[in-house]
C-alpha atoms as a PDB file:
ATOM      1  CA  UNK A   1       0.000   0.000   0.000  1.00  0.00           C
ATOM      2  CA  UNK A   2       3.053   2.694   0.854  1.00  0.00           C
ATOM      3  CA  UNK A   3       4.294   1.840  -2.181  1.00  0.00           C
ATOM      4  CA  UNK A   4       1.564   3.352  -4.506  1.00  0.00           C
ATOM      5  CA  UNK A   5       1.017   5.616  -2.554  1.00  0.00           C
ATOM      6  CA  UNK A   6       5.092   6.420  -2.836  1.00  0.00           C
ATOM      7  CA  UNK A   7       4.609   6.875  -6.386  1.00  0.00           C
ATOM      8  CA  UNK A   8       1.953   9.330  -6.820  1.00  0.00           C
ATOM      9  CA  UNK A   9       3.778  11.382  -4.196  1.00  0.00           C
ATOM     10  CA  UNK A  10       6.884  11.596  -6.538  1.00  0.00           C
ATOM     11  CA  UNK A  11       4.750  12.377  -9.605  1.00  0.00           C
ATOM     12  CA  UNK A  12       3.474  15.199  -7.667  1.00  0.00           C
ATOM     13  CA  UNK A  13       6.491  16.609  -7.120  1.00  0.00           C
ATOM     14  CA  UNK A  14       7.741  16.305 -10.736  1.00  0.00           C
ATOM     15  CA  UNK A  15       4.595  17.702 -11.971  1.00  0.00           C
ATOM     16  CA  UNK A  16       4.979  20.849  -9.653  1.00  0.00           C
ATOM     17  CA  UNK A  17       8.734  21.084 -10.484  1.00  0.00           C
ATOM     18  CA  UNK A  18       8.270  21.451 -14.180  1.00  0.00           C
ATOM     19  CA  UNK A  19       4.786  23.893 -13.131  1.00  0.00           C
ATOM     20  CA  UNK A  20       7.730  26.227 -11.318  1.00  0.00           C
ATOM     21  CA  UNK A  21       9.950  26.361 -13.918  1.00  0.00           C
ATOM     22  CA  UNK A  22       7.423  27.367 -16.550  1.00  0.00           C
ATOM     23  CA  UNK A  23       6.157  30.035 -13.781  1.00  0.00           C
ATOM     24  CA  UNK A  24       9.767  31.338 -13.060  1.00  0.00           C
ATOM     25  CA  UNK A  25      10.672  31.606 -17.239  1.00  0.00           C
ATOM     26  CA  UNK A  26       7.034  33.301 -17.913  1.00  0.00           C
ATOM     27  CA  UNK A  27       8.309  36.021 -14.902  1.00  0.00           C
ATOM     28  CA  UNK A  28      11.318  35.816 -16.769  1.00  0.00           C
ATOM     29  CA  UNK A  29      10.350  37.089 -20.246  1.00  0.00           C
ATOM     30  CA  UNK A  30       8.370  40.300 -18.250  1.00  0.00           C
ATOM     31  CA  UNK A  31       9.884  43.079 -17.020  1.00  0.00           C
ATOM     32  CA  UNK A  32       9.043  44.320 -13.832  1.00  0.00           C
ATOM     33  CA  UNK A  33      11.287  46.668 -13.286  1.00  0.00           C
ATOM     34  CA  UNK A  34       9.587  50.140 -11.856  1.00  0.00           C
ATOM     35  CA  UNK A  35      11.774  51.908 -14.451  1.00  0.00           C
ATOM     36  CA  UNK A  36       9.570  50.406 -17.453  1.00  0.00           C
ATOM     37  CA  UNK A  37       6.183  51.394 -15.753  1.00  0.00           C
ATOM     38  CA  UNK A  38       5.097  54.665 -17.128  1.00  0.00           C
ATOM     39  CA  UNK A  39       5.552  57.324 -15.228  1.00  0.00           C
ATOM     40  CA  UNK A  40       2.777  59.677 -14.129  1.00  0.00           C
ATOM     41  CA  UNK A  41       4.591  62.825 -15.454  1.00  0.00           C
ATOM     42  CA  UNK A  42       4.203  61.875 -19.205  1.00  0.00           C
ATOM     43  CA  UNK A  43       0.507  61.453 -18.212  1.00  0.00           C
ATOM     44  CA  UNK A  44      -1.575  63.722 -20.109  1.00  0.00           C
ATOM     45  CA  UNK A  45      -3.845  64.052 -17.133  1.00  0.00           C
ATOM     46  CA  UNK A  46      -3.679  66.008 -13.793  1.00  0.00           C
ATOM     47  CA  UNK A  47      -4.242  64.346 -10.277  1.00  0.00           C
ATOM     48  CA  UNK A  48      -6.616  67.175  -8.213  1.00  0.00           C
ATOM     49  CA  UNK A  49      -7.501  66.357  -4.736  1.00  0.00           C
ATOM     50  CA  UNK A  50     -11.240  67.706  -3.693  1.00  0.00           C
ATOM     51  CA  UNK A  51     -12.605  68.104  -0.354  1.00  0.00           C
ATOM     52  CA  UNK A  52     -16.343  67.507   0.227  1.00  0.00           C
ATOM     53  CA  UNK A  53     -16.836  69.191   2.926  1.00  0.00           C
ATOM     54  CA  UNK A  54     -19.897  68.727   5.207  1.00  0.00           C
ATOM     55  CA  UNK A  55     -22.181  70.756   8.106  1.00  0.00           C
ATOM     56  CA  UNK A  56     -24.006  67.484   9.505  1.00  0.00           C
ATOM     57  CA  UNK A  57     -27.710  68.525  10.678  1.00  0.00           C
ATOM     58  CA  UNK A  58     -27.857  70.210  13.729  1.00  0.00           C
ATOM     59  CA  UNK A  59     -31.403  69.305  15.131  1.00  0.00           C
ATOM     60  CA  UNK A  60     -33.083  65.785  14.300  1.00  0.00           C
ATOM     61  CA  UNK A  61     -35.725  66.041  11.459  1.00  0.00           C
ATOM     62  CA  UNK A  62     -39.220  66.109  11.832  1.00  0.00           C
ATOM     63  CA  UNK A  63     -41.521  62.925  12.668  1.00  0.00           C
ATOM     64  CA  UNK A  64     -43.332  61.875  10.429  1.00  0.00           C
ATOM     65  CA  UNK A  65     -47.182  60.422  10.926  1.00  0.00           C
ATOM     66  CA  UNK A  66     -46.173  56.631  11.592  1.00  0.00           C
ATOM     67  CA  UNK A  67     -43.154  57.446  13.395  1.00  0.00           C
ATOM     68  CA  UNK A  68     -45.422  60.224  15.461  1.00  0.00           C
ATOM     69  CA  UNK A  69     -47.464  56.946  16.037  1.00  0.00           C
ATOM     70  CA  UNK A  70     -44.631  54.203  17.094  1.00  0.00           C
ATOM     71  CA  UNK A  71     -42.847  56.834  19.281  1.00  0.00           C
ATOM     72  CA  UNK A  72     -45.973  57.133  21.646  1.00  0.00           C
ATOM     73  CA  UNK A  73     -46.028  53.263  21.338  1.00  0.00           C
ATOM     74  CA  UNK A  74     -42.738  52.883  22.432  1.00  0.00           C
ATOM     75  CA  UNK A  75     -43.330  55.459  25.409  1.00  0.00           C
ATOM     76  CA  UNK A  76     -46.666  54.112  26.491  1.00  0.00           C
ATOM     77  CA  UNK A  77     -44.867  50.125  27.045  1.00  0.00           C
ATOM     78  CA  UNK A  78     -42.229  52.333  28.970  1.00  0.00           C
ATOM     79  CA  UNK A  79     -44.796  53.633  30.618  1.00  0.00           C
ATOM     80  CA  UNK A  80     -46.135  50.811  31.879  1.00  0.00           C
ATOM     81  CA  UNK A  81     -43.490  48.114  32.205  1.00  0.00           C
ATOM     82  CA  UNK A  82     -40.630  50.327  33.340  1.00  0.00           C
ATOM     83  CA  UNK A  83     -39.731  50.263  37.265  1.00  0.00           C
ATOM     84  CA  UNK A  84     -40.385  53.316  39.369  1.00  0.00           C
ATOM     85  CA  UNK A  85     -37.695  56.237  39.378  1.00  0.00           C
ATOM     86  CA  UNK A  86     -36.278  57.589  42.359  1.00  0.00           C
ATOM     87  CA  UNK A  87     -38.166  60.397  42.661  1.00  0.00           C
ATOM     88  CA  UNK A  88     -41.641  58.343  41.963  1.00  0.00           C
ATOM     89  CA  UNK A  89     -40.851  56.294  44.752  1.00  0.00           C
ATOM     90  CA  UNK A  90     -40.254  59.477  47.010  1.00  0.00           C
ATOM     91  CA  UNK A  91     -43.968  60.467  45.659  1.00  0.00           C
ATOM     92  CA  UNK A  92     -45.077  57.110  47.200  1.00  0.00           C
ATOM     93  CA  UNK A  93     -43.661  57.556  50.174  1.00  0.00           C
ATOM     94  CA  UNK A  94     -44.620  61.177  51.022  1.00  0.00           C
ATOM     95  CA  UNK A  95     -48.230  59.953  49.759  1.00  0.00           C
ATOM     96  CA  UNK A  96     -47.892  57.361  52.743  1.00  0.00           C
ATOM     97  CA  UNK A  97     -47.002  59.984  55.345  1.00  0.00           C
ATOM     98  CA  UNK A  98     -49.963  62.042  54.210  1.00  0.00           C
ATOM     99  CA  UNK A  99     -51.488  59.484  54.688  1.00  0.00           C
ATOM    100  CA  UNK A 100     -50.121  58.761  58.382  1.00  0.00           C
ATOM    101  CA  UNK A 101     -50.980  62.271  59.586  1.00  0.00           C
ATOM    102  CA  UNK A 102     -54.325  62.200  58.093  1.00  0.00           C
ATOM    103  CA  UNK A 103     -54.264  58.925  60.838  1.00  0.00           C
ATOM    104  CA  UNK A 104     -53.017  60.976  63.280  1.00  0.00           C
ATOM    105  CA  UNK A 105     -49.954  58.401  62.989  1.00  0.00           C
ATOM    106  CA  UNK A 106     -47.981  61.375  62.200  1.00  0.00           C
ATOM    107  CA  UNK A 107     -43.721  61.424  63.019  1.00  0.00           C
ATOM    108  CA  UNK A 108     -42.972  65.119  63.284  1.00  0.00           C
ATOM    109  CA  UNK A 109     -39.434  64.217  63.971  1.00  0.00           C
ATOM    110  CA  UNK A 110     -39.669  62.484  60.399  1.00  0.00           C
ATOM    111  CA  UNK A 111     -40.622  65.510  58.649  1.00  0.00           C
ATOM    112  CA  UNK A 112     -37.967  67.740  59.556  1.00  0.00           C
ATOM    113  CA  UNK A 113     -35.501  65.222  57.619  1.00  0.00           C
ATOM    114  CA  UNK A 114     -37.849  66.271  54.542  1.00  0.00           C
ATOM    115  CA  UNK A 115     -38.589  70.011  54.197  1.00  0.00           C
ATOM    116  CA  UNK A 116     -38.767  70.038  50.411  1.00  0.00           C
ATOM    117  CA  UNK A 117     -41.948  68.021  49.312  1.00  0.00           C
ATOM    118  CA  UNK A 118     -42.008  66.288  45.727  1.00  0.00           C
ATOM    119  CA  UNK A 119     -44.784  68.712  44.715  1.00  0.00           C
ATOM    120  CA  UNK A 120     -42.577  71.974  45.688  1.00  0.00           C
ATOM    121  CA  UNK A 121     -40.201  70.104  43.256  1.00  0.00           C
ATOM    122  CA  UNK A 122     -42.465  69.932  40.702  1.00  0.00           C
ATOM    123  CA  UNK A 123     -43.868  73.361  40.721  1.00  0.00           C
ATOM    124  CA  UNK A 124     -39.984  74.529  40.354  1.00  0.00           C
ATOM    125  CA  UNK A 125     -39.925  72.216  37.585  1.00  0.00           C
ATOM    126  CA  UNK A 126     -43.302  73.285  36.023  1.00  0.00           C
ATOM    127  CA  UNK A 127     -42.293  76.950  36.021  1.00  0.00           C
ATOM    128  CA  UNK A 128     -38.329  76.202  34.723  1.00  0.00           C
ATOM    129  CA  UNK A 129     -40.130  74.246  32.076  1.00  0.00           C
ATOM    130  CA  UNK A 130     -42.887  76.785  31.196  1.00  0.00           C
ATOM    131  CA  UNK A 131     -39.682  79.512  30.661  1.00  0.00           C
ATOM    132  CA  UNK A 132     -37.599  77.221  28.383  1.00  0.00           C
ATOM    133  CA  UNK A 133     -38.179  78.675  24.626  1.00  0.00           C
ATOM    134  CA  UNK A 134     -36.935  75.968  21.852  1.00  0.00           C
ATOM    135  CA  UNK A 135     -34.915  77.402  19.174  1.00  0.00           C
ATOM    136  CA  UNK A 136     -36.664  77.792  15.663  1.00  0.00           C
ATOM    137  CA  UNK A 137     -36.086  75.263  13.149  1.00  0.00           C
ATOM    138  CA  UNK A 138     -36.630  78.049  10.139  1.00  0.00           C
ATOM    139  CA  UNK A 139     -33.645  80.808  10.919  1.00  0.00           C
ATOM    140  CA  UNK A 140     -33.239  84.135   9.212  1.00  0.00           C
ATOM    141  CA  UNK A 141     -31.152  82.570   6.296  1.00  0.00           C
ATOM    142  CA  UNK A 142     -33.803  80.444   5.024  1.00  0.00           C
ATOM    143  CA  UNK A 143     -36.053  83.090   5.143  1.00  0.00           C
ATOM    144  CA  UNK A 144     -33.879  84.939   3.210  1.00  0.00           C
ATOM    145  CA  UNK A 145     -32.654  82.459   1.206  1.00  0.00           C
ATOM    146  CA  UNK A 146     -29.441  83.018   1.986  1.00  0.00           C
ATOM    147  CA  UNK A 147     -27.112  79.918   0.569  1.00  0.00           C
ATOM    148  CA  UNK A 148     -23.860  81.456   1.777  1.00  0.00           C
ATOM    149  CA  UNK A 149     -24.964  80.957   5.548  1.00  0.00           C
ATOM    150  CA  UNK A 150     -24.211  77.822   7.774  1.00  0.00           C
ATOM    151  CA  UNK A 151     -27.079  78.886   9.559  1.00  0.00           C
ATOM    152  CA  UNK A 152     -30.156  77.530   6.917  1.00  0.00           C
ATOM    153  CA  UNK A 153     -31.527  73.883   6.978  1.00  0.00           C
ATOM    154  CA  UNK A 154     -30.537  72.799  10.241  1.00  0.00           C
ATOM    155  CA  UNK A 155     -31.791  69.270   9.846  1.00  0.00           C
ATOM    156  CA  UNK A 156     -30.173  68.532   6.807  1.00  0.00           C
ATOM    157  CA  UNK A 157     -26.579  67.764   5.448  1.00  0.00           C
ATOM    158  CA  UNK A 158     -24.995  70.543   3.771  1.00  0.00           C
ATOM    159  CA  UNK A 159     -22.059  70.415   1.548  1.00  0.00           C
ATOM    160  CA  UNK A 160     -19.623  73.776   0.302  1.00  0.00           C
ATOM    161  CA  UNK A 161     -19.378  74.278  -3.359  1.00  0.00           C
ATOM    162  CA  UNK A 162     -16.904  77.469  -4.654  1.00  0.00           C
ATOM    163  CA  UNK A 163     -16.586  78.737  -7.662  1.00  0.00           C
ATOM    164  CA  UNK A 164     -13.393  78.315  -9.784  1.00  0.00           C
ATOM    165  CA  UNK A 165     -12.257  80.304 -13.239  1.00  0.00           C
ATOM    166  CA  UNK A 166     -11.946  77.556 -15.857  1.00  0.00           C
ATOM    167  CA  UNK A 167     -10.723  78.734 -18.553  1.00  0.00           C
ATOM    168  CA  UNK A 168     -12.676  81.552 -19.458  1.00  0.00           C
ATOM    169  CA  UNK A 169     -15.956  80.324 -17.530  1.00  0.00           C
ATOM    170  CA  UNK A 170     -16.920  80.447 -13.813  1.00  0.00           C
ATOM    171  CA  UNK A 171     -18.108  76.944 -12.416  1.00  0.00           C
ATOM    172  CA  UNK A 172     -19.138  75.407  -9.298  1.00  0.00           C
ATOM    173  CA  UNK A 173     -17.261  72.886  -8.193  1.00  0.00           C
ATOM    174  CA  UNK A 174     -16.193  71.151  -5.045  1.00  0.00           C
ATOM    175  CA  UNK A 175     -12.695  72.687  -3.533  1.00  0.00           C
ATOM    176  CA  UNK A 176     -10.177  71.301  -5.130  1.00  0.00           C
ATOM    177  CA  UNK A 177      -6.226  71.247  -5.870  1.00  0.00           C
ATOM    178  CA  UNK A 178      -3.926  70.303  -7.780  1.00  0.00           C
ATOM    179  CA  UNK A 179      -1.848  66.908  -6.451  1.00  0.00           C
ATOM    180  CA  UNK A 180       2.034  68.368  -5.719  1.00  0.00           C
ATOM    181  CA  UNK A 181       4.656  65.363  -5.490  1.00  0.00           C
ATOM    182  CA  UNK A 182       5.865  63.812  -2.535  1.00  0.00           C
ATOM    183  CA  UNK A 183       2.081  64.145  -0.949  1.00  0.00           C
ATOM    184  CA  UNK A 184      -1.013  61.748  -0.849  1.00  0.00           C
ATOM    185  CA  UNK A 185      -4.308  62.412  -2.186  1.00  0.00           C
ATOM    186  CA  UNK A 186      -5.775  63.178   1.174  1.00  0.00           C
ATOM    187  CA  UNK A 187      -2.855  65.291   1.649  1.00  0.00           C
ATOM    188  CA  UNK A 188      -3.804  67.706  -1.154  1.00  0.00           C
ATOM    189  CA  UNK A 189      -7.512  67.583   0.205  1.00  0.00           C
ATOM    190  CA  UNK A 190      -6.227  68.588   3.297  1.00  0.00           C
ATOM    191  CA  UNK A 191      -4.385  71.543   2.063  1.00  0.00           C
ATOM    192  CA  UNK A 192      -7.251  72.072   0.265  1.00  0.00           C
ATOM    193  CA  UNK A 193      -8.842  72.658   3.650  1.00  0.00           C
ATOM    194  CA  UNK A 194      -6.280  74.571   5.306  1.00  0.00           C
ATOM    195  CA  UNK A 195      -6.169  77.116   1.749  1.00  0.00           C
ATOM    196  CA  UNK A 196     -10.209  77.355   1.872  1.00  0.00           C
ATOM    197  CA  UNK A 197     -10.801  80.416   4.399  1.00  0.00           C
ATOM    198  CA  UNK A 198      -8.520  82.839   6.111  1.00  0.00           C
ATOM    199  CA  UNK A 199      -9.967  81.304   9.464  1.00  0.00           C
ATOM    200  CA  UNK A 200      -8.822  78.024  10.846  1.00  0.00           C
ATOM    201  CA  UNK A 201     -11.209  75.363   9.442  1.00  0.00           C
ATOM    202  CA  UNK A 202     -11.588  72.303  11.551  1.00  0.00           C
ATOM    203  CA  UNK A 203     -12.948  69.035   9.918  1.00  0.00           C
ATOM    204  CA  UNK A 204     -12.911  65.202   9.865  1.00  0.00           C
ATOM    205  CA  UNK A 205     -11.542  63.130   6.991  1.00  0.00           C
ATOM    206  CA  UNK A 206     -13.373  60.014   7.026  1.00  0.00           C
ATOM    207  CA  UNK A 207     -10.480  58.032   5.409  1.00  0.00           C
ATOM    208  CA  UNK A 208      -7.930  57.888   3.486  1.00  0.00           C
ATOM    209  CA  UNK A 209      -9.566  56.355   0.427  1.00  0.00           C
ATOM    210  CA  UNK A 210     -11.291  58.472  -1.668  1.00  0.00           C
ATOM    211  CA  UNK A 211     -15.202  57.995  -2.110  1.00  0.00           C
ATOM    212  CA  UNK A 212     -15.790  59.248  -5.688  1.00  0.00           C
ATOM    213  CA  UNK A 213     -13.784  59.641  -9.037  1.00  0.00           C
ATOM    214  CA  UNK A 214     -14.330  62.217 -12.085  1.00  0.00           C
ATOM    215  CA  UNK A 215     -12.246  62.852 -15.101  1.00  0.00           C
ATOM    216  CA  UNK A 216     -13.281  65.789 -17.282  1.00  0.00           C
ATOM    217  CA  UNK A 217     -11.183  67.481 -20.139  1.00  0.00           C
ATOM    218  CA  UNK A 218      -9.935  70.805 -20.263  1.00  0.00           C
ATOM    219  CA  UNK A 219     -11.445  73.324 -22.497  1.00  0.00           C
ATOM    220  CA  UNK A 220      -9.874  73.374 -26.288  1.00  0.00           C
ATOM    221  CA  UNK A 221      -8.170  76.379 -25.565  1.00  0.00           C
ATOM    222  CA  UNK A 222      -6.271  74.965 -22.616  1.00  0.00           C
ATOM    223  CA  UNK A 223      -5.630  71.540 -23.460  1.00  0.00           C
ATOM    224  CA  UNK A 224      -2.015  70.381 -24.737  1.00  0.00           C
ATOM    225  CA  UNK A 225      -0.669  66.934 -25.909  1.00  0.00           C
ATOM    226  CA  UNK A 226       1.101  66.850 -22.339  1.00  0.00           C
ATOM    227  CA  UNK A 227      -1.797  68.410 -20.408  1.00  0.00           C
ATOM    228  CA  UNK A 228      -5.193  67.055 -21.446  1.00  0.00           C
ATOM    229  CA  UNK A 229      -7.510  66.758 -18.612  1.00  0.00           C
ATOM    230  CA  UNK A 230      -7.544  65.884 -14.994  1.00  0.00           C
ATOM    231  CA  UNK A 231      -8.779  63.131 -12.574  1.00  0.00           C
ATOM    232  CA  UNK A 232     -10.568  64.201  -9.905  1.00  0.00           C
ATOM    233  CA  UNK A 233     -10.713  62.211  -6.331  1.00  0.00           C
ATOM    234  CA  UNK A 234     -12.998  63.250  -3.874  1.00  0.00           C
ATOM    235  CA  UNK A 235     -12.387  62.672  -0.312  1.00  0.00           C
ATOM    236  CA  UNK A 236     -14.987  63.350   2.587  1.00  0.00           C
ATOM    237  CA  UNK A 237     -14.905  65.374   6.110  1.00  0.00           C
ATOM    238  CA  UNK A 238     -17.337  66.465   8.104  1.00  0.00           C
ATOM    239  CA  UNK A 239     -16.929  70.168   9.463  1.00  0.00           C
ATOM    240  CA  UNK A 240     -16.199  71.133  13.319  1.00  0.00           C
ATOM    241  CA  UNK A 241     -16.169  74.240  13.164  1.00  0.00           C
ATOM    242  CA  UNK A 242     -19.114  76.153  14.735  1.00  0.00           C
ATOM    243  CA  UNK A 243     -19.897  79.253  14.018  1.00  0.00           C
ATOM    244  CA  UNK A 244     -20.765  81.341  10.855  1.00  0.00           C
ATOM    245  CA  UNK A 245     -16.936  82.405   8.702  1.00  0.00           C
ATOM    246  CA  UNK A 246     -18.986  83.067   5.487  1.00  0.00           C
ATOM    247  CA  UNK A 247     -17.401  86.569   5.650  1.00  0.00           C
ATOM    248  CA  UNK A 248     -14.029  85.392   4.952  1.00  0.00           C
ATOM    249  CA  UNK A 249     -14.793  84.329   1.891  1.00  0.00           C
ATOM    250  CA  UNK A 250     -15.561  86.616  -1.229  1.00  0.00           C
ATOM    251  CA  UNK A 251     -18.895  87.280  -1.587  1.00  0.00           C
ATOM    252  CA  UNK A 252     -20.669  85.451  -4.418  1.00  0.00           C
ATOM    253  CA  UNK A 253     -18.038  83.072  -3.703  1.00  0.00           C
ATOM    254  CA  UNK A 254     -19.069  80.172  -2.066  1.00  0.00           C
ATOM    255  CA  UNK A 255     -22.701  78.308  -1.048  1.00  0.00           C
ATOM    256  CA  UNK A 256     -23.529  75.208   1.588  1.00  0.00           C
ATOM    257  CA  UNK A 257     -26.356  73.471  -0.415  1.00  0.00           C
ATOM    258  CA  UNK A 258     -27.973  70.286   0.466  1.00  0.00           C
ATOM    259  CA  UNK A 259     -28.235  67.455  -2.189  1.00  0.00           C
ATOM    260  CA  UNK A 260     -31.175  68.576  -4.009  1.00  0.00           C
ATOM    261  CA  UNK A 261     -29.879  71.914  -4.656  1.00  0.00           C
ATOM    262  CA  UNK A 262     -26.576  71.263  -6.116  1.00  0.00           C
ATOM    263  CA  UNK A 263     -28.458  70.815  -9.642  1.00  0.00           C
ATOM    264  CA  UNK A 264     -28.634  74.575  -9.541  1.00  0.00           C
ATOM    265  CA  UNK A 265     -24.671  74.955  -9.732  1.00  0.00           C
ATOM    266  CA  UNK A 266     -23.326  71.767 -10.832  1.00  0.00           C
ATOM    267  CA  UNK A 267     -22.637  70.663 -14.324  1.00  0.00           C
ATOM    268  CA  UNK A 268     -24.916  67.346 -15.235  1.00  0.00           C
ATOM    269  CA  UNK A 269     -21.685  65.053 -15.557  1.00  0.00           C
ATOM    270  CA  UNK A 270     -20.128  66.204 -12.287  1.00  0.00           C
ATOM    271  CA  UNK A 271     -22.911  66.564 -10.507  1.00  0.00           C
ATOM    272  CA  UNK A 272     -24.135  62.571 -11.606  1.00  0.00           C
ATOM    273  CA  UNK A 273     -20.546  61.698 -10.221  1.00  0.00           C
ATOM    274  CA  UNK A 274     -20.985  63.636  -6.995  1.00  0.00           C
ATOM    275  CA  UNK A 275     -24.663  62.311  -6.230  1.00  0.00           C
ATOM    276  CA  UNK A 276     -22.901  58.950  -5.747  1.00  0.00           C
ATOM    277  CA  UNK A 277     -21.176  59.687  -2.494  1.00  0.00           C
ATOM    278  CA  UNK A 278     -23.596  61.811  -1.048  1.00  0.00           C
ATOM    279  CA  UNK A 279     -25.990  60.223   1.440  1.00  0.00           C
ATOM    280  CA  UNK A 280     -28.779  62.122   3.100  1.00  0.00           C
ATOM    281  CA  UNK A 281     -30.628  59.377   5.805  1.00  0.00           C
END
């Protein structure tokens, strides 16, 4: 039995033998040398690095109908399968010693431990409550329209578009640079960033990956044999920022849009490339 078995142990190995010697001349005949890659210089196209940058909502959105209807669900079986809270039991027990005195089984001694009833609680409460004055959900720059404000659609993601000289048009675009060797994508989204307002902008890459890709020629006038078009990677952050620094920007210059308004400045092409990444739950 060790015998056969001997044999087809020995073929294997021939077979893989002659199997790595056809691999290693196949590798042989290629060249893999980096110097024989092309080299992104003779590329006709530009790397640019874009930022998307986004104002996350700021209040939650409204309910809807059915979720109006499942949150009262949800608080009613709360409501009645929850335990008591701390200051519900001390309810029950002041209700008890009520009770007591009513009895005439009354502790004065007890009382003086307790000189602030639950229900003097809940009047401060009541009246703290009654003063309280939610903030409006429709601000002055929605009123007004006003696009170049942080301050508009606080329950919605916003996104910065600028507008860039290209060739001998104006466009919206996203911010965006031109990749400089010796730096990463993200790196030239960064700067991007850091080059967008004379303020200090704060923000959150998520990643180092980009999350969308578009590759668009230069006008005739501008484009060379050695300079035809650029590839543009978009990379995502999420602003920290507070506060309104729309003055230091030019005015005209800049708008935070949500998704369904960047068909009024974006080009059809770019903007179907954009679209992709953008998520408004």
């Amino acid at each position: 039995m060790a015998a056969p078995v001997r044999r087809t142990l020995l073929q294997a190995a021939k077979g893989w033998r002659r199997f790595e010697g056809h691999w290693a001349g196949s590798l042989g005949s290629r060249s893999l040398a980096p110097a024989a890659a092309p080299l992104s210089s003779g590329s006709p196209w530009r790397l640019v690095g874009a930022l998307c940058l986004q104002r996350p909502p700021l209040v939650s959105k409204p309910l809807t109908p059915l979720q109006e209807e499942m949150a009262a669900l949800l608080q009613q079986i709360e409501v009645e399968r929850s335990m008591y809270s701390d200051h519900e039991l001390r309810a029950l027990d002041e209700a008890q010693r009520l009770a007591k005195r009513k009895a005439d089984l009354y502790d004065e001694e007890e009382d003086e431990q307790n000189v602030l009833l639950v229900q003097d609680l809940e009047d401060v409460w009541e009246q703290k409550f009654l003063q309280f004055k939610p903030g409006a959900r429709i601000t002055e720059a929605d009123e007004k329209n006003d696009r170049t404000s942080l301050h508009r659609k606080l329950d919605r993601n916003l996104v910065l578009l600028v507008k860039e000289k290209l060739g001998d048009k104006d466009v919206w675009i996203l911010p965006q640079a031109e990749w400089q060797p010796g730096e990463t994508l993200r790196g030239t989204a960064e700067r991007t960033l850091a080059t967008l307002s004379e303020k200090k902008v704060e923000a959150k890459f998520l990643g180092n990956a980009p999350c969308g890709h578009y590759k668009f020629k230069f006008p005739q006038a501008m484009r060379t044999e050695s300079s035809l078009g650029a590839r543009v990677f978009f990379f995502k952050a999420l602003l920290l920022t507070r506060g309104d620094f729309s003055q230091a920007w030019k005015k005209g210059q800049h708008v935070w849009v949500c998704k369904e308004e960047l068909g009024d400045y974006l080009k059809p092409k770019y903007l179907a490339q954009v679209r992709r990444f953008l998520l408004d739950l």
